[in-house]
Protein backbone atom coordinates (compact mmCIF):
# COMPACT_ATOMS: atom_id res chain seq x y z
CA UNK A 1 19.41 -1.63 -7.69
CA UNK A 2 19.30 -3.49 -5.02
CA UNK A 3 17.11 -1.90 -3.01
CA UNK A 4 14.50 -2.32 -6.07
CA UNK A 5 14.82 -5.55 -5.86
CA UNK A 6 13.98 -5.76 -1.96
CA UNK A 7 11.47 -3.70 -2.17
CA UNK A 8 9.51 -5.59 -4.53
CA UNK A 9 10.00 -8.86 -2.91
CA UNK A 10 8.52 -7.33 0.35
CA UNK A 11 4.92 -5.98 -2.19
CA UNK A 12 5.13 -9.69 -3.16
CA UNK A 13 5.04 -11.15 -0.01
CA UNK A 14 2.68 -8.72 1.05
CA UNK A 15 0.51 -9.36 -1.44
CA UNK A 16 0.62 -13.01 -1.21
CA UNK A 17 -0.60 -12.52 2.70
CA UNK A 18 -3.16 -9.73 2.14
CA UNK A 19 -4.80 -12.39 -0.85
CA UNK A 20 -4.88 -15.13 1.89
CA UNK A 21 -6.64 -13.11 4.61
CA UNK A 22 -9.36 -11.91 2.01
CA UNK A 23 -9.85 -15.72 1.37
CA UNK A 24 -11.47 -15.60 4.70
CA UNK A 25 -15.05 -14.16 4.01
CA UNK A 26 -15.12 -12.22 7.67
CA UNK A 27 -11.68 -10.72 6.96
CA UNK A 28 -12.76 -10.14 3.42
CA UNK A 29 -15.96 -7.88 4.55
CA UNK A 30 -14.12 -5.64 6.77
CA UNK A 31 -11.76 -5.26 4.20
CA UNK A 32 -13.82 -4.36 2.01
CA UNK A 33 -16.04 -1.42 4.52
CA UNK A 34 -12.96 -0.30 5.51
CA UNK A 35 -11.24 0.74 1.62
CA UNK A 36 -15.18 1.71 0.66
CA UNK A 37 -15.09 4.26 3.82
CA UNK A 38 -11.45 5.16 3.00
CA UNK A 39 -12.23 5.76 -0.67
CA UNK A 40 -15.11 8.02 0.09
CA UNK A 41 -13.61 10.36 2.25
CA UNK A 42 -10.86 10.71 0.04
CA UNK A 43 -13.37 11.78 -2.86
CA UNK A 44 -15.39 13.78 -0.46
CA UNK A 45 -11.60 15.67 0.32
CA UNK A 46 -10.89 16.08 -2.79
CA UNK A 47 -13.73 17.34 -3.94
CA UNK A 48 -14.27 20.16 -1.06
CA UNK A 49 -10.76 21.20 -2.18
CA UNK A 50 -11.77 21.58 -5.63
């Protein structure tokens, strides 16, 4: 139980960083190229494997 509770105090914290560095409009645009890229290939992978 305890480890639950560690566990999600680290996704808060990291979640309260990652929302501070996509205040910053540079950070925020590489951000979001980088998960648009990511999300593609992962659709492109799964669909060649279905």
């Amino acid at each position: 139980m305890v480890g639950h509770v560690i566990v999600a105090c680290v996704l808060v914290a990291l979640a309260t960083r990652l929302r501070s560095l996509l205040a910053r409009p540079a950070f925020r645009h590489r951000w979001e190229l980088t998960t648009g890229w990511l999300f593609i290939a992962v659709g492109i992978g799964v669909a060649a494997t279905a």
